[in-house]
Protein backbone atom coordinates (compact mmCIF):
# COMPACT_ATOMS: atom_id res chain seq x y z
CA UNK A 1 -41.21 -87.21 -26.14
CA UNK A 2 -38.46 -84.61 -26.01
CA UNK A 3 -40.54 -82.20 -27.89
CA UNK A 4 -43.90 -82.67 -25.55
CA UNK A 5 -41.15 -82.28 -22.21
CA UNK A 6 -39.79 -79.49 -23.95
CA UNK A 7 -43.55 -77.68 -24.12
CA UNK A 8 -43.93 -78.51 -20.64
CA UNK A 9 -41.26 -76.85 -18.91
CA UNK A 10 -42.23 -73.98 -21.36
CA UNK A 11 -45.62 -73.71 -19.83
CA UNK A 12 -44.13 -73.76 -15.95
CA UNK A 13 -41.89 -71.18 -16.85
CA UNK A 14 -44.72 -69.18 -18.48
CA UNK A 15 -46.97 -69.70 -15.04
CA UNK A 16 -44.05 -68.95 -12.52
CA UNK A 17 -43.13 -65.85 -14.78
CA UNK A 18 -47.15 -64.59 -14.37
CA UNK A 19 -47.43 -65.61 -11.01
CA UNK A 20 -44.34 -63.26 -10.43
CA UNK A 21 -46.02 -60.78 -11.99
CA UNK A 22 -49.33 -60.54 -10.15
CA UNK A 23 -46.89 -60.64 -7.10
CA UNK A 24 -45.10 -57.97 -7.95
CA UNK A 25 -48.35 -55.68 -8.94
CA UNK A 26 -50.06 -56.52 -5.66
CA UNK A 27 -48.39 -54.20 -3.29
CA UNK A 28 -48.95 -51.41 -5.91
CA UNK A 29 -52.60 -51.98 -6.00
CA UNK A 30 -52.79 -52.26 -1.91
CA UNK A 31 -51.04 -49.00 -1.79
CA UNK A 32 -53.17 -47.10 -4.25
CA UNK A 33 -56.34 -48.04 -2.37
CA UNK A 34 -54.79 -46.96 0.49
CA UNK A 35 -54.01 -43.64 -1.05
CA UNK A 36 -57.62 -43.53 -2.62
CA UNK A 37 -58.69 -43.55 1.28
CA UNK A 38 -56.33 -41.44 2.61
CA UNK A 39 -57.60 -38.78 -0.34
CA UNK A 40 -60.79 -39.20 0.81
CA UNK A 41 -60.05 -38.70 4.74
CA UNK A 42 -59.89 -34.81 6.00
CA UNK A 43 -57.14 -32.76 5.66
CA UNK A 44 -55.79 -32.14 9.23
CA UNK A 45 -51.75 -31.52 8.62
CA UNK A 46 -50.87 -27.71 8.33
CA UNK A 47 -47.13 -28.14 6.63
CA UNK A 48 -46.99 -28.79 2.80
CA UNK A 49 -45.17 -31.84 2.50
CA UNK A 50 -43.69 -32.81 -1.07
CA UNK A 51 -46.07 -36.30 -2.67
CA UNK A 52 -44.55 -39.62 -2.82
CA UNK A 53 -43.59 -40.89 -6.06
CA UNK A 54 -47.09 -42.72 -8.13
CA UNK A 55 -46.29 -45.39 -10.06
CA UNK A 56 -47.23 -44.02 -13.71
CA UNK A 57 -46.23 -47.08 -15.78
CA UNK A 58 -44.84 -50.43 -15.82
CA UNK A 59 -43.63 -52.70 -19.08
CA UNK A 60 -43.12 -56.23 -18.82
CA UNK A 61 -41.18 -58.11 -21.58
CA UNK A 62 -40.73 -61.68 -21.08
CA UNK A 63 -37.69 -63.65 -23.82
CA UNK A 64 -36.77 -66.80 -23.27
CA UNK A 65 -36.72 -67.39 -19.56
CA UNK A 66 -35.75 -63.13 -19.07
CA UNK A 67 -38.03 -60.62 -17.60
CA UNK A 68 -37.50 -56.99 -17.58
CA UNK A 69 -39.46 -54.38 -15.70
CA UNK A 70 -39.46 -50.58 -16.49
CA UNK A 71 -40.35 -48.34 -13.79
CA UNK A 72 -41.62 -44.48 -14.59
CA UNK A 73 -41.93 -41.97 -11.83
CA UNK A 74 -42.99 -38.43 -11.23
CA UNK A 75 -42.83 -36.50 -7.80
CA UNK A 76 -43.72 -33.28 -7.01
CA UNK A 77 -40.71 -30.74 -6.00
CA UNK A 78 -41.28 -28.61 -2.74
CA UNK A 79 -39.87 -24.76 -3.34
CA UNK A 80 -36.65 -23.84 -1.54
CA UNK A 81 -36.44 -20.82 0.52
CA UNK A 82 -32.85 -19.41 1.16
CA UNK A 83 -32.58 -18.81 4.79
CA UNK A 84 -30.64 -15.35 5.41
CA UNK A 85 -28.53 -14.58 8.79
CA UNK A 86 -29.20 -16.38 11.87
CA UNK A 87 -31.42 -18.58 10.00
CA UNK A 88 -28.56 -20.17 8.24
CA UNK A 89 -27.20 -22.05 11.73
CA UNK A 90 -28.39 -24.20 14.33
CA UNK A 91 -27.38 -22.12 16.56
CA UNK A 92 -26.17 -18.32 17.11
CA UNK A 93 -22.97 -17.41 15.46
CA UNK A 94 -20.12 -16.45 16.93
CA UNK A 95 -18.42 -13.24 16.29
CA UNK A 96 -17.12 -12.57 13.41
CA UNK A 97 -13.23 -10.75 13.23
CA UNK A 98 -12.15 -8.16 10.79
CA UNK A 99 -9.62 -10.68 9.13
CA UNK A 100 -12.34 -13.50 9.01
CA UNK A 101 -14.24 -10.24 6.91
CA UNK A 102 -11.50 -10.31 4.75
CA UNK A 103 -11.20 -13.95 3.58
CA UNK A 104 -14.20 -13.15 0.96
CA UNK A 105 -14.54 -9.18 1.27
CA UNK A 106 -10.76 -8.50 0.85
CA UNK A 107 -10.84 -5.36 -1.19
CA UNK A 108 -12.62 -3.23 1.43
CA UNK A 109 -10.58 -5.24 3.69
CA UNK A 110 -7.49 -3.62 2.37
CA UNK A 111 -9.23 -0.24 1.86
CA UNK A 112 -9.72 0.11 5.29
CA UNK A 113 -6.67 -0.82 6.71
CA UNK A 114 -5.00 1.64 4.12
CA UNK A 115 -6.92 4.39 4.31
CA UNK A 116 -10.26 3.76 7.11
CA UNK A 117 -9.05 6.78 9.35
CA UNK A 118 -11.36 6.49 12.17
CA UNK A 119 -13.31 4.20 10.55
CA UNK A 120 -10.45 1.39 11.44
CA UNK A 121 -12.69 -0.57 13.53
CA UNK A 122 -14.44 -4.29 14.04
CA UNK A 123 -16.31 -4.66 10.73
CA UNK A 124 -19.61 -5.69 13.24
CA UNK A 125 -19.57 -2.49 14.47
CA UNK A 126 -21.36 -1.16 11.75
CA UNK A 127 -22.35 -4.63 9.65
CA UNK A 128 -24.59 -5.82 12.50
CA UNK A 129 -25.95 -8.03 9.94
CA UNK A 130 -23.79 -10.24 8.34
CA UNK A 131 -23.74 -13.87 6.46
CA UNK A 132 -26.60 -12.34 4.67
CA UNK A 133 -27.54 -14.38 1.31
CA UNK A 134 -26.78 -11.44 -1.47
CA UNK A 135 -27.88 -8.55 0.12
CA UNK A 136 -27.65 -6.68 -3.31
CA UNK A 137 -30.94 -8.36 -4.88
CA UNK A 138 -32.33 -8.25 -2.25
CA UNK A 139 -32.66 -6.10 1.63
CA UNK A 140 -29.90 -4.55 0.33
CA UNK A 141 -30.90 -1.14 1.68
CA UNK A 142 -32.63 -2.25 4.90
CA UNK A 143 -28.99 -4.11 6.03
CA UNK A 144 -26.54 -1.58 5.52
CA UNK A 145 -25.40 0.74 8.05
CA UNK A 146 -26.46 4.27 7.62
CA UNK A 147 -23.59 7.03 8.08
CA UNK A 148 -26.16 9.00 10.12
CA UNK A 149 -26.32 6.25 12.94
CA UNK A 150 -23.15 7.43 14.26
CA UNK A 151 -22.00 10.62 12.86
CA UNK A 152 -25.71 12.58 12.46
CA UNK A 153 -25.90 15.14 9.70
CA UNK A 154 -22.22 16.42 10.65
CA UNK A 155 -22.61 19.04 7.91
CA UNK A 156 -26.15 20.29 8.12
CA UNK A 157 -29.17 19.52 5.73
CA UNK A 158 -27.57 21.36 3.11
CA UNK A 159 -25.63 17.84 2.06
CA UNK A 160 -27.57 15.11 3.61
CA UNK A 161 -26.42 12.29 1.00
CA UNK A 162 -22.71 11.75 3.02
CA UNK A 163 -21.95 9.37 -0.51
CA UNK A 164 -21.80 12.61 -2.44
CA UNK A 165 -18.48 13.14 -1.50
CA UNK A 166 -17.66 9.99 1.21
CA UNK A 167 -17.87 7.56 -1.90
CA UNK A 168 -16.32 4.40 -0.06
CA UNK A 169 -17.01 4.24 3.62
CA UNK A 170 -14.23 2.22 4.09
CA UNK A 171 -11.61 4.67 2.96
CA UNK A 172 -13.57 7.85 4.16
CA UNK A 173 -11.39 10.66 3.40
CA UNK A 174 -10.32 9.61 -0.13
CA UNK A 175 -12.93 11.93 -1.54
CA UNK A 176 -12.49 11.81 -5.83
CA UNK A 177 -11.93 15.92 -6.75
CA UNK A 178 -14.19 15.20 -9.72
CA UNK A 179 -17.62 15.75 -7.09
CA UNK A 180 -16.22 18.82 -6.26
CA UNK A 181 -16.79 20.93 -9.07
CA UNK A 182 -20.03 23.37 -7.48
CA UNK A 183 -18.68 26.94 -7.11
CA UNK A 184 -20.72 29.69 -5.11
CA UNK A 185 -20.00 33.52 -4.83
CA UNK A 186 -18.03 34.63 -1.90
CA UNK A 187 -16.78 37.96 -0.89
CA UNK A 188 -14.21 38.05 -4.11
CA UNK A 189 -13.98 35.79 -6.99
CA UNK A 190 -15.53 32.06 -6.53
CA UNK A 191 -14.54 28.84 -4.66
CA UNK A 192 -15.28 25.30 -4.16
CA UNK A 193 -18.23 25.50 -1.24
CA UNK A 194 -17.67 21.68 -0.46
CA UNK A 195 -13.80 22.01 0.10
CA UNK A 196 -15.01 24.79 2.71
CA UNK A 197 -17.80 22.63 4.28
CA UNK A 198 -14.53 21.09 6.20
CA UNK A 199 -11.66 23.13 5.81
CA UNK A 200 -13.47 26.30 7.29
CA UNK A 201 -10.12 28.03 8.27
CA UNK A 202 -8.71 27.44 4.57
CA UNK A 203 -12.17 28.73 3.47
CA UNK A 204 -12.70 31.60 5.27
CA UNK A 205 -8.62 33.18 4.55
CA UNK A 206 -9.21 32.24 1.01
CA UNK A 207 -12.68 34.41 0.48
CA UNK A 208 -11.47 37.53 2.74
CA UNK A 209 -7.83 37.61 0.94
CA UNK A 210 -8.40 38.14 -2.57
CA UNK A 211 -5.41 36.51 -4.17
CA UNK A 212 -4.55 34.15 -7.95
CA UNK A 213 -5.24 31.45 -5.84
CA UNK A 214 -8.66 31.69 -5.45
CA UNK A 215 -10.43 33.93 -8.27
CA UNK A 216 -8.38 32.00 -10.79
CA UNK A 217 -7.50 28.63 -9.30
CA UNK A 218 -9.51 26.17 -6.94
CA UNK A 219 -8.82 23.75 -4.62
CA UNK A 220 -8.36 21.14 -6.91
CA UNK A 221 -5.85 23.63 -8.96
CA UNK A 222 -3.40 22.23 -6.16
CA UNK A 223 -4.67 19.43 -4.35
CA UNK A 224 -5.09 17.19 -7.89
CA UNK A 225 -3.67 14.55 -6.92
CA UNK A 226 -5.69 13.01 -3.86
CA UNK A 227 -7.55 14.23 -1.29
CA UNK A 228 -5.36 15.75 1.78
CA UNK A 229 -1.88 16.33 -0.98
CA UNK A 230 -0.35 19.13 -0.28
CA UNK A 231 2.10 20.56 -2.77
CA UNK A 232 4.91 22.95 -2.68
CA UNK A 233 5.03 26.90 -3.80
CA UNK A 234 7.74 25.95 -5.69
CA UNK A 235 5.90 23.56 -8.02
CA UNK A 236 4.55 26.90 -9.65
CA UNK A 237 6.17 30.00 -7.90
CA UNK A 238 10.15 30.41 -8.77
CA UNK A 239 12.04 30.69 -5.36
CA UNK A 240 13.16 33.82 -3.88
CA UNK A 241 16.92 33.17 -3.40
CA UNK A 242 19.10 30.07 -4.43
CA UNK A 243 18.53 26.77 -2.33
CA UNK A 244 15.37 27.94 -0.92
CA UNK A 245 12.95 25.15 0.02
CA UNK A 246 9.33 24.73 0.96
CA UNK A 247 9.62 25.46 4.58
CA UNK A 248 11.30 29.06 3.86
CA UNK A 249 8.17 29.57 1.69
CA UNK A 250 6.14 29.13 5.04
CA UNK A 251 7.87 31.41 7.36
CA UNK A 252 6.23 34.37 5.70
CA UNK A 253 3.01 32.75 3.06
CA UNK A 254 0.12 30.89 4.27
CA UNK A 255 -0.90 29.74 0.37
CA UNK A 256 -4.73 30.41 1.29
CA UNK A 257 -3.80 33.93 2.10
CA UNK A 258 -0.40 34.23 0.05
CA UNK A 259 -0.09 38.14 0.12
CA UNK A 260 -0.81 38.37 3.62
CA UNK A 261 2.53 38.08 4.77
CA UNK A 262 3.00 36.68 8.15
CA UNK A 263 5.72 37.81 11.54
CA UNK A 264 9.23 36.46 10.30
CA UNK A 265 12.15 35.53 12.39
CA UNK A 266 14.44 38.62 12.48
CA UNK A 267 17.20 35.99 11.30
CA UNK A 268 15.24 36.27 8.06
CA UNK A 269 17.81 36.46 4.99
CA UNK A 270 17.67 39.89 3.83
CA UNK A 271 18.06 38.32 0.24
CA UNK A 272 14.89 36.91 0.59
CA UNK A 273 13.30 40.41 1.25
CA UNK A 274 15.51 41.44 -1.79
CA UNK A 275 13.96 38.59 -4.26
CA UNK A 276 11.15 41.31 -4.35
CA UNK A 277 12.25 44.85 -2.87
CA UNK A 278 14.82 44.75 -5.17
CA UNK A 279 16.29 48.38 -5.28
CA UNK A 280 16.23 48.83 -1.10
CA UNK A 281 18.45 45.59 -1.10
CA UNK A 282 20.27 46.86 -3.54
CA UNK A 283 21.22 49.95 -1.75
CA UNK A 284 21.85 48.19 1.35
CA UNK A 285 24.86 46.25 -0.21
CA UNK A 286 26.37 49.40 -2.14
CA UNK A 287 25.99 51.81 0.77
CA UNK A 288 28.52 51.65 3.85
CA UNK A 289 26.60 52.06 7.13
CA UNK A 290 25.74 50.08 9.75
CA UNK A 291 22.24 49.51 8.55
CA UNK A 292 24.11 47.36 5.53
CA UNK A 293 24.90 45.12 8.39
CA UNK A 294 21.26 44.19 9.75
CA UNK A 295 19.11 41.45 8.14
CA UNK A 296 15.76 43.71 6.88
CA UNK A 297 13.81 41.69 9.50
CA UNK A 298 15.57 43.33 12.26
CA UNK A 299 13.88 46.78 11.39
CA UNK A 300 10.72 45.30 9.70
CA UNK A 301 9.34 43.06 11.94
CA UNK A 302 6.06 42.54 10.25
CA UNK A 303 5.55 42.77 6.40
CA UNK A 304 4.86 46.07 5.78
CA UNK A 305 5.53 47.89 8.88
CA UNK A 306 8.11 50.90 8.80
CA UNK A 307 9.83 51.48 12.42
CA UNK A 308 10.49 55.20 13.40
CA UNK A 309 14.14 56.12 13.21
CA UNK A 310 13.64 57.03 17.15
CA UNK A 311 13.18 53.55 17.82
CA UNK A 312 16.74 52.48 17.83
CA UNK A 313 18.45 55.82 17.54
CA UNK A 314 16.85 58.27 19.91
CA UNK A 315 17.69 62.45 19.41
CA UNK A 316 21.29 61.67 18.28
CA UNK A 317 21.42 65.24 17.66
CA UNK A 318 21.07 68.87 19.27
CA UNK A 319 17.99 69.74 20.83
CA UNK A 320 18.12 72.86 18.21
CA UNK A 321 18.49 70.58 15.09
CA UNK A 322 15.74 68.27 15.71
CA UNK A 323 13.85 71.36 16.42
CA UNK A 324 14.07 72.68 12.99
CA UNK A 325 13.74 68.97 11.34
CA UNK A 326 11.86 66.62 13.62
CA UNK A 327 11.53 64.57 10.76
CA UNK A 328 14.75 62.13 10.18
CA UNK A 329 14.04 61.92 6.31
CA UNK A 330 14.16 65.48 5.65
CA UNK A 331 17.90 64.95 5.47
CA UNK A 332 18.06 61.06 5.69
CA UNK A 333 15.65 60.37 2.97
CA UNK A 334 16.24 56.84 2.28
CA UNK A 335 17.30 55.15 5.43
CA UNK A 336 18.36 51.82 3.07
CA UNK A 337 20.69 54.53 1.71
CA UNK A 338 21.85 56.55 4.38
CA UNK A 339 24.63 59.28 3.30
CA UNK A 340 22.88 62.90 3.78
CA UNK A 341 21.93 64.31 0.63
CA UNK A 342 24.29 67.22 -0.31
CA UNK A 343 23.03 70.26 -0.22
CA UNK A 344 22.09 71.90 -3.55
């Protein structure tokens, strides 16, 4: 008896486990014919959209009184398109600030605020388009601004790449000396054209006054260290007199023109005429006359020039004399050494 009750709840189980089963298929096999028909319909829908998941396989495994059910499925992937600017939001966005810039672009951030010159402005101003998905690999040279939008060709066709020599836009003027090697004839010796492309005045003193400076030195000879240094004469040049400085180098040398010896004060230190017309300063402190007491400026008011001795003195003497020698230096013939010369 046990073992014929036994076989019957064995066979219930084994119907209510099969009947389970077909239930379980059924709504699978109504949705496949209704995917058959839908196949089979016209195609009226114009967007792509990605296909449910089919039902590829399905393992039953009955133990005991367990069932397990193993589900495989396989759906199709729809690409992905990465939107790019506006695209990106719902709606437009907002402005964006220099320092908002700077929370992911911080070098150039820095750059600019170091070193942008004119360029220190909102960041939109020339990045109109911005939040772009990495512009590099892709419209990388339709998005970024062009110098030429605002500044034109500012230095004629001759250079029409600005980058040759503006490498970073964001700190303009820090142009590396090693793009401006190209030398061209000028009226003596050679020069750096490019220096001269913006630094006309420096340019145009250095080709008309032929000096060491620029037939066997260029720009970059003294500027080295960064574009717009300016060094001292006395990093190379020994000074004239004790405790001179930089400035006293100025009041008579423009470096681009050094021989070309500017107006000086008339307070002018005659030892600094001295440093090189040694043997008329040297007279001047061995001889006894008022001219000993005058700083060399006072007569020579521009390198170079010689006064006449009528200037400051007049006829001091007869009529008759200055007849016979109306020139001072046949008897005074070095006025930085004034004693007459005895007669032989």
């Amino acid at each position: 008896m046990k073992k014929k009750f036994a076989a019957a709840v064995l066979t219930s189980v084994g119907m209510l486990l099969f009947s389970g089963i077909l239930v379980a298929c059924a709504p699978h096999k109504v949705g496949n014919q209704a995917m058959m028909q839908k196949e089979k319909a016209p195609r009226t829908a114009a967007v792509e959209k990605p296909a449910a998941p089919t039902v590829t396989a399905i393992k039953v495994t009955a133990a005991k009184t367990k069932a397990v059910v193993k589900l495989k499925t396989v759906a199709k992937v729809a690409p992905v398109k990465h939107l790019t600017g506006a695209a990106l939001y719902t709606r437009k966005p907002t402005p964006m600030t220099p320092v908002e810039c700077a929370r992911c672009h911080s070098t150039q951030y820095n750059n600019l605020v170091a070193h942008g010159f004119k360029h220190r402005f909102m960041c939109t101003n020339c990045h109109r388009q911005f939040h772009t998905y990495n512009p590099t690999k892709h419209n990388y040279k339709a998005i970024m601004p062009k110098c030429q939008r605002c500044h034109g060709l500012k230095h004629g066709k001759s250079f029409p790449k600005c980058m040759m020599c503006h490498q970073n836009p964001h700190s303009p003027l820090q142009i590396p000396f090693s793009v401006l090697t190209k030398k061209v004839k000028v009226k003596s010796g050679k020069m750096v054209i490019r220096c001269a492309i913006c630094h006309k005045k420096e340019g145009t003193e250095f080709a008309n006054n032929p000096t060491k400076h620029n037939t066997e030195v260029n720009c970059d000879g003294c500027h080295s260290d960064k574009h717009g240094y300016i060094p001292s004469c006395l990093d190379c040049h020994d000074p004239h007199v004790k405790g001179q400085t930089f400035k006293d180098c100025l009041v008579c040398h423009s470096p681009h023109s050094a021989l070309k010896i500017k107006k000086y004060p008339e307070n002018t230190p005659s030892n600094v005429c001295g440093s090189c017309h040694k043997t008329e300063y040297r007279h001047l402190q061995t001889n006894h006359t008022k001219h000993s007491e005058l700083h060399c400026a006072t007569c020579h008011v521009v390198h170079g020039f010689i006064p006449k001795c009528q200037s400051c003195h007049g006829l001091p003497h007869s009529a008759g004399l200055h007849k016979r020698f109306p020139n001072c230096l046949a008897c005074h013939k070095d006025p930085h050494n004034l004693p007459m010369n005895k007669k032989k």
